[in-house]
N, C-alpha and C. Protein backbone atom coordinates (compact mmCIF):
# COMPACT_ATOMS: atom_id res chain seq x y z
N UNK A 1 -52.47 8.41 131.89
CA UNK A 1 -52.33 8.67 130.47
C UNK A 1 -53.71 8.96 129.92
N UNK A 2 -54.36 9.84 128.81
CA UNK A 2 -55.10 10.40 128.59
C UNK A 2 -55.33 9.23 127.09
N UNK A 3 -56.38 9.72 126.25
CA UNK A 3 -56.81 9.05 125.28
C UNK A 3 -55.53 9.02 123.94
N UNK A 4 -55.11 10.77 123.89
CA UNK A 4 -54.37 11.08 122.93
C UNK A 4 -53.05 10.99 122.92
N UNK A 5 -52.22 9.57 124.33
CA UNK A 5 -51.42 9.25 124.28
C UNK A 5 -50.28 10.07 124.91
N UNK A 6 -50.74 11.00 125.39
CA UNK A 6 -49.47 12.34 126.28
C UNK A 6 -49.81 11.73 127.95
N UNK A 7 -48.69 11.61 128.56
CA UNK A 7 -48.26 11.24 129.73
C UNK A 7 -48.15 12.28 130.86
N UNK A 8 -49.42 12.27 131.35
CA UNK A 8 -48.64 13.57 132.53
C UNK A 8 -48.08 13.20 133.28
N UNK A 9 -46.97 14.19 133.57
CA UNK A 9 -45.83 14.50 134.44
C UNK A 9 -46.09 13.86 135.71
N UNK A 10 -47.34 13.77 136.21
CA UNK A 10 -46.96 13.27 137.88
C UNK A 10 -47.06 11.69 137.35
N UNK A 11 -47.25 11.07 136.44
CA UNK A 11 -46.76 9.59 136.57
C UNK A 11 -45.22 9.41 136.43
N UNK A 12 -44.27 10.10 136.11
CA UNK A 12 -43.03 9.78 136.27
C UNK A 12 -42.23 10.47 136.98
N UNK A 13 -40.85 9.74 137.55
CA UNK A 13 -40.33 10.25 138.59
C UNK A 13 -38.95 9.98 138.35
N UNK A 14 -37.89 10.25 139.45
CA UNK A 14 -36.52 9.73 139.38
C UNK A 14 -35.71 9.00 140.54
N UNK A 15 -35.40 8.25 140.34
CA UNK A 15 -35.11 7.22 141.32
C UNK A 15 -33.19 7.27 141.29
N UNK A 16 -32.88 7.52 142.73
CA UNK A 16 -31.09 7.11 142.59
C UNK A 16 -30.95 6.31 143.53
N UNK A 17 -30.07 5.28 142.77
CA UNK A 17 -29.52 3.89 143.62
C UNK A 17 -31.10 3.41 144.22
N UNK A 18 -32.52 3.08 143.11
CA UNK A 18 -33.10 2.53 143.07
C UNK A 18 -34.50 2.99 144.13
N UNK A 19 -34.17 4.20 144.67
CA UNK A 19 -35.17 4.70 146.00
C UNK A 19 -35.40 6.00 145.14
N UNK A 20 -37.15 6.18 145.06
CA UNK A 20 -37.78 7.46 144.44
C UNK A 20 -37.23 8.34 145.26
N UNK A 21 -36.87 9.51 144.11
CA UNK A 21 -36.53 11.25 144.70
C UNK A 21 -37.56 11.66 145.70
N UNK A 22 -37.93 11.76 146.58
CA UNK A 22 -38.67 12.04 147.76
C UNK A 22 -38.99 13.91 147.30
N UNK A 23 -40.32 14.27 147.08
CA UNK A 23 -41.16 15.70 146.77
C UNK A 23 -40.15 15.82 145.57
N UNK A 24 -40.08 15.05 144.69
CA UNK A 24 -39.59 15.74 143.08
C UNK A 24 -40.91 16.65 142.72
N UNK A 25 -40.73 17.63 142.02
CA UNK A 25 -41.72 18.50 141.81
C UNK A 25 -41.63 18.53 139.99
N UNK A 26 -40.18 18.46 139.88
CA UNK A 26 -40.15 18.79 138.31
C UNK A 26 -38.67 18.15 137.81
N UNK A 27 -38.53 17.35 136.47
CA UNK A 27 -37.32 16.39 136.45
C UNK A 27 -37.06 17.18 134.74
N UNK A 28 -35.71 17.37 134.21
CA UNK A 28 -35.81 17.62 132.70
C UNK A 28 -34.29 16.64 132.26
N UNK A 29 -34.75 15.87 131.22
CA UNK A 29 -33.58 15.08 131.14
C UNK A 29 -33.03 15.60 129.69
N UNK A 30 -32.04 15.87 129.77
CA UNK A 30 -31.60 16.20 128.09
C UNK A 30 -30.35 15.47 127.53
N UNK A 31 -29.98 15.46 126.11
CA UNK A 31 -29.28 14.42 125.44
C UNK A 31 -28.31 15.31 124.41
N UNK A 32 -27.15 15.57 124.71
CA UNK A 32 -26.83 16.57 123.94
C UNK A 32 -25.43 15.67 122.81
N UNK A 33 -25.08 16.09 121.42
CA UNK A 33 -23.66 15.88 120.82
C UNK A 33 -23.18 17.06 120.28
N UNK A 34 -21.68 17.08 120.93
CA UNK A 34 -21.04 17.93 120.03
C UNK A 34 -20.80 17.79 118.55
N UNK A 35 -20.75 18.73 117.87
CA UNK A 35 -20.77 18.67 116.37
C UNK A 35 -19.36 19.25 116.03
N UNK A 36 -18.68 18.43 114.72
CA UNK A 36 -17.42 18.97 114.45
C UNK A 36 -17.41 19.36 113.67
N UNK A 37 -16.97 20.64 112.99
CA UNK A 37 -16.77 20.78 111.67
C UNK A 37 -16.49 20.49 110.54
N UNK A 38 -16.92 19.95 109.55
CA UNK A 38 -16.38 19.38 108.37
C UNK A 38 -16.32 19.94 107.23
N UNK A 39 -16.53 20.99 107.59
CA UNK A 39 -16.79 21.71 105.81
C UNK A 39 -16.10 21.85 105.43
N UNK A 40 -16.00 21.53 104.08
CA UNK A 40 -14.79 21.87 102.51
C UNK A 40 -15.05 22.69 101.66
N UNK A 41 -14.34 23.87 101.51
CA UNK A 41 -14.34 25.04 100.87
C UNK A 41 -15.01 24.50 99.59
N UNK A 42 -14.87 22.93 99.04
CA UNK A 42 -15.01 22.97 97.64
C UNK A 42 -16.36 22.56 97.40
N UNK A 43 -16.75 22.79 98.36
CA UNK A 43 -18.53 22.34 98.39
C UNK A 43 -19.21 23.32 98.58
N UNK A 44 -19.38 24.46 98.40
CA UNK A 44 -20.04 25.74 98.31
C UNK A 44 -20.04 26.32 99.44
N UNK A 45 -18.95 25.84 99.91
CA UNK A 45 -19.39 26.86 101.37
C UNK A 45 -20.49 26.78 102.32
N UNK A 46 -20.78 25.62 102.16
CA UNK A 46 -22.12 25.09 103.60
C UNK A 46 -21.39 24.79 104.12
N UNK A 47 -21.57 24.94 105.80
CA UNK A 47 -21.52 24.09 106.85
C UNK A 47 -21.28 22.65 106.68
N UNK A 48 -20.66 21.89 107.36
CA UNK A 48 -21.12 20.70 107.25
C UNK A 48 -20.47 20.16 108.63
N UNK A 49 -21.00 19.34 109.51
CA UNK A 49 -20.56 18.62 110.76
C UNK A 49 -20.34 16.97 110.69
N UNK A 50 -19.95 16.68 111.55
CA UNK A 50 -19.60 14.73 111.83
C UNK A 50 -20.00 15.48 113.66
N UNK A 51 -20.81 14.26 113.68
CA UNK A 51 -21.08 14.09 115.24
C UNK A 51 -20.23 13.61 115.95
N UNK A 52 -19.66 14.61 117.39
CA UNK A 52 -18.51 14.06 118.28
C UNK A 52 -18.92 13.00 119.91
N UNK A 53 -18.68 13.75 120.36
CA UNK A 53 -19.08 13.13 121.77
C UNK A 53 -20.00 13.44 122.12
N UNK A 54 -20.45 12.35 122.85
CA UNK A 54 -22.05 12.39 123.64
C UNK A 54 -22.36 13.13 124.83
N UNK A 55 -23.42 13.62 125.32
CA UNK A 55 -23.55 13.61 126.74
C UNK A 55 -25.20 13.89 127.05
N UNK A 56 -25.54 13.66 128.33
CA UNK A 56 -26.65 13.66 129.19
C UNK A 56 -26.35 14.67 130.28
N UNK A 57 -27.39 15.14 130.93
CA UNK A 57 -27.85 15.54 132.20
C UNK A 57 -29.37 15.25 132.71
N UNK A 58 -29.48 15.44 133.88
CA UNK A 58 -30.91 15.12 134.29
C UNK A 58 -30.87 16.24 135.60
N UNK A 59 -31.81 17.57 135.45
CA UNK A 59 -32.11 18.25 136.36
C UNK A 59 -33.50 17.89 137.43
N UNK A 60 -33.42 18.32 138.44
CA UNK A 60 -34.44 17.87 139.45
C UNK A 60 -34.85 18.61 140.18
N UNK A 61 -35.60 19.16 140.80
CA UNK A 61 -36.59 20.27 141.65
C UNK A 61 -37.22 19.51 142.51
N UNK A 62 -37.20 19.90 143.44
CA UNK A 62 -38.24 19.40 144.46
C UNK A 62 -38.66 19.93 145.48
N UNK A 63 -39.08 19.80 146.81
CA UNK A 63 -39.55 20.56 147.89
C UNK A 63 -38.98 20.17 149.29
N UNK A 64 -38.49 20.68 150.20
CA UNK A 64 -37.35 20.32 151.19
C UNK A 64 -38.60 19.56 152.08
N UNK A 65 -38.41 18.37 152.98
CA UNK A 65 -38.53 17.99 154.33
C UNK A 65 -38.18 18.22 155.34
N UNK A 66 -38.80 17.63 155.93
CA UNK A 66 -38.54 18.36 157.30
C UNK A 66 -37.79 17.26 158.11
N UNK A 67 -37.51 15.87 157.50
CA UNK A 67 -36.54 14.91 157.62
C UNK A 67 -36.18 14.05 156.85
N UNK A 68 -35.06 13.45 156.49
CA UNK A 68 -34.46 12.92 155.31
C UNK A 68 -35.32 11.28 155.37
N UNK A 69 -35.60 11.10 153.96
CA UNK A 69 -36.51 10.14 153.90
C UNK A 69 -36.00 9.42 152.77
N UNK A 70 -35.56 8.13 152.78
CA UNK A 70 -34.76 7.61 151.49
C UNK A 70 -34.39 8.56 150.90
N UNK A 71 -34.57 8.44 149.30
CA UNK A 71 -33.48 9.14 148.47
C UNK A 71 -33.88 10.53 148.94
N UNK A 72 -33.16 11.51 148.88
CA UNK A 72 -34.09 13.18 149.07
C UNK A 72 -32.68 14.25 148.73
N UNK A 73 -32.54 15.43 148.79
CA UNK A 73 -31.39 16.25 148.95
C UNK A 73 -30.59 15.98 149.75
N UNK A 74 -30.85 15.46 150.78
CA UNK A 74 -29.87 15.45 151.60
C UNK A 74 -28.74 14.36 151.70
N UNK A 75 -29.79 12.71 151.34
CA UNK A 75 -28.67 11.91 150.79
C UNK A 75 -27.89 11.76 149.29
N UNK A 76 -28.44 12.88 148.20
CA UNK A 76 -27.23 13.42 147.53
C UNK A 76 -26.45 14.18 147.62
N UNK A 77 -26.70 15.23 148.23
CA UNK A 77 -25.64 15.96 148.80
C UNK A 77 -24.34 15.06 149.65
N UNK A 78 -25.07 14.32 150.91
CA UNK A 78 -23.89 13.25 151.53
C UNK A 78 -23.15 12.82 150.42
N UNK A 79 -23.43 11.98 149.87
CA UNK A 79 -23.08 10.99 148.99
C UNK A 79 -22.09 11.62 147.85
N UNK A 80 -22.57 12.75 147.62
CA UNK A 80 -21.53 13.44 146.26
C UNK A 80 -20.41 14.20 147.10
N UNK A 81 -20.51 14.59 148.53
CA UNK A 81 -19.58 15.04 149.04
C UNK A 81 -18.86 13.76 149.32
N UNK A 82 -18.87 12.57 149.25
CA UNK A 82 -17.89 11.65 149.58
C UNK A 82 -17.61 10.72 148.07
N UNK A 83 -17.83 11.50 147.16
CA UNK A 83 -17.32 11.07 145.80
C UNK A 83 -17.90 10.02 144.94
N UNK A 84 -19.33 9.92 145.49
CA UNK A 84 -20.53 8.79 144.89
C UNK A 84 -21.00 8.93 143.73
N UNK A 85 -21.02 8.43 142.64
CA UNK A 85 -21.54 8.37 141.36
C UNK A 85 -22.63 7.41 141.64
N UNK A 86 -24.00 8.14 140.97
CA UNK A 86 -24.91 7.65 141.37
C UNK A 86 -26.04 6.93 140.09
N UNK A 87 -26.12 5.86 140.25
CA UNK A 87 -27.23 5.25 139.63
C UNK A 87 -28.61 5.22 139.57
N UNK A 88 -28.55 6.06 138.43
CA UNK A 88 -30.10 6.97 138.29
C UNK A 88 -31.37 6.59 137.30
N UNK A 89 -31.92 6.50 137.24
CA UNK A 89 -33.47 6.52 136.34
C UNK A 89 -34.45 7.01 136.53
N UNK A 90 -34.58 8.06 135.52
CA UNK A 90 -35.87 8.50 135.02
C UNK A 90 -36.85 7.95 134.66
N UNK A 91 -38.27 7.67 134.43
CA UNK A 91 -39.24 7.06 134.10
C UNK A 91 -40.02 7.08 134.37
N UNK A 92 -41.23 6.18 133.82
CA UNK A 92 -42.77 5.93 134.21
C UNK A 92 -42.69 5.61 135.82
N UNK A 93 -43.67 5.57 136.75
CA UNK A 93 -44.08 4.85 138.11
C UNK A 93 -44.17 3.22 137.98
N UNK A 94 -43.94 2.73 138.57
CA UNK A 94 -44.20 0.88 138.43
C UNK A 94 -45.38 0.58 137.65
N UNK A 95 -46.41 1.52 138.08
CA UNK A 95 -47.81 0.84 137.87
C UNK A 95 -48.45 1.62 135.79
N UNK A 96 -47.33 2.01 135.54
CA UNK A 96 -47.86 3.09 134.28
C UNK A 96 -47.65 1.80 132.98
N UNK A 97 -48.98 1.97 132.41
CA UNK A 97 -48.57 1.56 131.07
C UNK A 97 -49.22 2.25 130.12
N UNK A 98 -48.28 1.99 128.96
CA UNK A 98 -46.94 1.65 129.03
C UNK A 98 -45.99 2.27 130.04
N UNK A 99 -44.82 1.32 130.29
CA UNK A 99 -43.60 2.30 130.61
C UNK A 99 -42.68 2.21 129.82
N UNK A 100 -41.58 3.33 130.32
CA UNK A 100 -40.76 3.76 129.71
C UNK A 100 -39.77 4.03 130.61
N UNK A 101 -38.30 4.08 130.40
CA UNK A 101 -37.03 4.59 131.36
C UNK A 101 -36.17 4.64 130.70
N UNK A 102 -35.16 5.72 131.03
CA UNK A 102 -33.69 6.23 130.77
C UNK A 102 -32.58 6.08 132.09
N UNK A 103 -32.12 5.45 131.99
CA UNK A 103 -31.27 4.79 133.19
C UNK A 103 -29.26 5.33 133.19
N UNK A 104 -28.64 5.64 133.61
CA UNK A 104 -27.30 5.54 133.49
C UNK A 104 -26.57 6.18 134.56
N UNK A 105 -25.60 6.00 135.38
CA UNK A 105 -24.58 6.40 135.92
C UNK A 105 -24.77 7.68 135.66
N UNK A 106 -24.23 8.46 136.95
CA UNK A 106 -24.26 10.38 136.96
C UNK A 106 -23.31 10.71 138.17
N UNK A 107 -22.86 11.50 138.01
CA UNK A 107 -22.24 12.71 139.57
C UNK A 107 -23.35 13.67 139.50
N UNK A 108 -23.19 13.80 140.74
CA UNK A 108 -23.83 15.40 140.79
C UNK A 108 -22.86 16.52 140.30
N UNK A 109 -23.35 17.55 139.36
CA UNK A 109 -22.97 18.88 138.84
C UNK A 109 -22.96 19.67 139.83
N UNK A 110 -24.09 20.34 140.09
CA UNK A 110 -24.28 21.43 141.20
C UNK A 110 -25.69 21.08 141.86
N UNK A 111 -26.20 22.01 142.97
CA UNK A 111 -27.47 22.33 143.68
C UNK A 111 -27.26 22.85 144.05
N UNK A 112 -28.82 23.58 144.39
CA UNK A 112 -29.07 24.78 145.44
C UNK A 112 -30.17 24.36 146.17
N UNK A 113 -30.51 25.46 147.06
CA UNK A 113 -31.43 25.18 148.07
C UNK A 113 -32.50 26.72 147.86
N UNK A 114 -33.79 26.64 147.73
CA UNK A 114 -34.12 27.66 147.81
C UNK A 114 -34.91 28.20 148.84
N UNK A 115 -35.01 29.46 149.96
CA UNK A 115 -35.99 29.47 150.69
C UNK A 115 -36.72 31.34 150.38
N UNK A 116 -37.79 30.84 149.75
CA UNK A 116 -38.31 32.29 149.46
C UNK A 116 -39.44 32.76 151.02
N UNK A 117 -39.39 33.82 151.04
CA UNK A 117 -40.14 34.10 152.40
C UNK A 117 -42.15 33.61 152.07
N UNK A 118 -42.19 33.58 151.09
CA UNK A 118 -43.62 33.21 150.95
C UNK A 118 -43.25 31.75 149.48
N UNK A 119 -44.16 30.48 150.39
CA UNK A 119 -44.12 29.06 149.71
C UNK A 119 -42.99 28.45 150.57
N UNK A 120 -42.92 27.62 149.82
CA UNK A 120 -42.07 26.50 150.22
C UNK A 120 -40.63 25.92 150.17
N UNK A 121 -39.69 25.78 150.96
CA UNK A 121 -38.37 25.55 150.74
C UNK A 121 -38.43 24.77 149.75
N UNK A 122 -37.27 24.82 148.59
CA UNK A 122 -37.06 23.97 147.60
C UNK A 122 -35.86 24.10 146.86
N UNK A 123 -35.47 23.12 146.47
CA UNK A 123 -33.80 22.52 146.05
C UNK A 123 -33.88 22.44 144.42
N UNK A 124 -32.67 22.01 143.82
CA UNK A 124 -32.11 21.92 142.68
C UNK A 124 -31.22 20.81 142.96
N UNK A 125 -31.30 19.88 141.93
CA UNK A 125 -30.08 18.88 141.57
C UNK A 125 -29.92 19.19 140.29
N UNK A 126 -28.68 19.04 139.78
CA UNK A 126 -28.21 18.85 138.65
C UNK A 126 -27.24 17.69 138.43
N UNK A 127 -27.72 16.43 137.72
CA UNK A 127 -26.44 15.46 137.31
C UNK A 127 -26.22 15.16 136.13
N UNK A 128 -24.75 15.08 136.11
CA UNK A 128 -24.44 14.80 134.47
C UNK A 128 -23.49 13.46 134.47
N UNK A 129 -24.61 13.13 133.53
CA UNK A 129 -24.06 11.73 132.99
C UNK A 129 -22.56 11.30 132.90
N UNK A 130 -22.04 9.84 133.40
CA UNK A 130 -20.57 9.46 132.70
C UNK A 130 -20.98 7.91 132.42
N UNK A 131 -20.72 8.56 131.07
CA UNK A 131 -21.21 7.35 130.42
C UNK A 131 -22.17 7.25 129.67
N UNK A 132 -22.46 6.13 128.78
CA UNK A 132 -23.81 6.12 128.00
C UNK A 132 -25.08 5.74 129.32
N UNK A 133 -26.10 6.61 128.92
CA UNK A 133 -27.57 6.16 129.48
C UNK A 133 -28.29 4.80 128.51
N UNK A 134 -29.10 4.17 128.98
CA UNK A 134 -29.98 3.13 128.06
C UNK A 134 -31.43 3.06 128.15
N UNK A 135 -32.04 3.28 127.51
CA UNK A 135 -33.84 3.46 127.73
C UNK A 135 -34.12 1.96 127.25
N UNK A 136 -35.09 2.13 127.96
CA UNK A 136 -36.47 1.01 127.88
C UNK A 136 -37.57 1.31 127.70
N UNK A 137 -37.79 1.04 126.60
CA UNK A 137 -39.34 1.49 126.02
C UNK A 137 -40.15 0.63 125.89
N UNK A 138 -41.82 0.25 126.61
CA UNK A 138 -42.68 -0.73 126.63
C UNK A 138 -43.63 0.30 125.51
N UNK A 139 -43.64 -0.26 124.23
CA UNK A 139 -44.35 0.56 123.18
C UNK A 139 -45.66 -0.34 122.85
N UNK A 140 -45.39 -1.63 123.19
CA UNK A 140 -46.47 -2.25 123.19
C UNK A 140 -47.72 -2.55 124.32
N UNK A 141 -46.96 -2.13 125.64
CA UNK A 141 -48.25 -1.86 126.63
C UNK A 141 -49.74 -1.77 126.31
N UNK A 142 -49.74 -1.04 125.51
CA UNK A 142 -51.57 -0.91 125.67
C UNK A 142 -52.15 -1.89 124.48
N UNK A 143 -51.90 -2.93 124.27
CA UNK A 143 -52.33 -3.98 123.17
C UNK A 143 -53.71 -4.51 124.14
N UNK A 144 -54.33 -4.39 123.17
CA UNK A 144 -55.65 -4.81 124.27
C UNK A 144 -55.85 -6.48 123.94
N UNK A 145 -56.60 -7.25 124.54
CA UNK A 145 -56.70 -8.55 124.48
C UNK A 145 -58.32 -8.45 123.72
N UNK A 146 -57.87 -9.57 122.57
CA UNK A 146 -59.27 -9.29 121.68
C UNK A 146 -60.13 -10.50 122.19
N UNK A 147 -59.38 -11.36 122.64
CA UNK A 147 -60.07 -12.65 123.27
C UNK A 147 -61.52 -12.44 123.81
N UNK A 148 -62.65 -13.41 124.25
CA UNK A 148 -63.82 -13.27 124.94
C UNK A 148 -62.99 -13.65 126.17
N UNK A 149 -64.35 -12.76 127.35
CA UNK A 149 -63.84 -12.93 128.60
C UNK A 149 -63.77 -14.10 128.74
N UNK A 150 -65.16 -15.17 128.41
CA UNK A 150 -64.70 -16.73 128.91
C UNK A 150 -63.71 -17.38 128.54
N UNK A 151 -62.59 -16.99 128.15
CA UNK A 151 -61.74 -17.49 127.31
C UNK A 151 -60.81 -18.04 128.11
N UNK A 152 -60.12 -19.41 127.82
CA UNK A 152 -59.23 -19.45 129.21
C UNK A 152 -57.89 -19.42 128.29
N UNK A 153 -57.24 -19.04 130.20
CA UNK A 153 -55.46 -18.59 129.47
C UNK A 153 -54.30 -19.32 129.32
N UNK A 154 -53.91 -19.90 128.49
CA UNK A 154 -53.37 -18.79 127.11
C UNK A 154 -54.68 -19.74 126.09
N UNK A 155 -54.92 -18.61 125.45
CA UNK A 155 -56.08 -19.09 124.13
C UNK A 155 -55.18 -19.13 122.78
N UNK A 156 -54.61 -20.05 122.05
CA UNK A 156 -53.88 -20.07 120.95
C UNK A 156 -54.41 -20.10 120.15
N UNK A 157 -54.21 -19.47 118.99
CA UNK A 157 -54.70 -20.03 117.99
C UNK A 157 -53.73 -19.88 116.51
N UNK A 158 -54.31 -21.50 116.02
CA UNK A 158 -53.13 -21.76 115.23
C UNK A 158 -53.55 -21.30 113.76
N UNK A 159 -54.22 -21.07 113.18
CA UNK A 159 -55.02 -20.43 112.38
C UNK A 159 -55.30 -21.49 111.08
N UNK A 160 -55.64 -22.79 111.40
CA UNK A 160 -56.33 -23.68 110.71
C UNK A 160 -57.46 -23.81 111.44
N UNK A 161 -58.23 -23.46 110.03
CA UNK A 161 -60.05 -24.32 110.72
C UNK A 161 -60.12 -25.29 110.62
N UNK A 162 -61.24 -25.39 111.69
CA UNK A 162 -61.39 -27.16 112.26
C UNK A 162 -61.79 -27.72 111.45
């Protein structure tokens, strides 16, 4: 994480059934609601909506191996060909602070596989959410400790002077 608080991309990753995506290259998670119509002629003729149903997806890119290594394409592919809904999260790396995660149940949508004659083999996942997702946001991570170093731990203070 940089001074001005923007997170680059290689600290977070996506993990299914708890084992990192093996060569994720690029993850986009999106949050979509349908909108219903509500408008009444007797209101001037604006638009107007009520929010309907929810949904998520989480797309994934990555770069093929040359053998299946925990999570990777190949054990989603198995797994969705035998009807596995998979427990997924997006997020910071263990070691990032703050962190942050979006977590929820998914099938796989579609994938592909790509092999261009110049670079590197590389895949596509697409999963869409069933169900609500739930984030976890550590917003307080970077609280710095104002304490002196000699200070021993925990230093309370009750805020009457002595």
């Amino acid at each position: 994480m940089n001074v001005s608080g923007q997170i680059d991309g290689l600290l977070l990753s996506v993990s299914v059934a708890g084992a990192q995506l093996q060569c994720e290259t690029n993850a986009d998670f999106s949050y979509e609601i349908d909108m219903l119509p509500a408008t009444n002629p007797d209101e001037g003729r604006w638009r107007k909506y009520l929010p309907g149903v929810q949904g998520w997806t989480l797309g994934v890119n990555g770069y093929m191996l040359l053998q299946s290594v925990g999570a990777d394409f190949k054990t989603v592919i198995d797994g969705s060909t035998n009807g596995e809904r998979f427990m997924l999260r997006f997020g910071s790396l263990n070691d990032v602070i703050p962190s942050w995660e979006v977590t929820g149940y998914a099938y796989l949508r579609n994938a592909g596989l790509g092999a261009p004659s110049v670079g590197k083999a590389n895949w596509t996942l697409q999963f869409i959410g069933d169900g609500a997702f739930t984030t976890n946001w550590d917003e307080f991570g970077l609280i710095i400790d104002a304490n002196p170093i000699e200070a021993e731990w925990p230093l309370i203070y009750d805020g009457n002077p002595a």
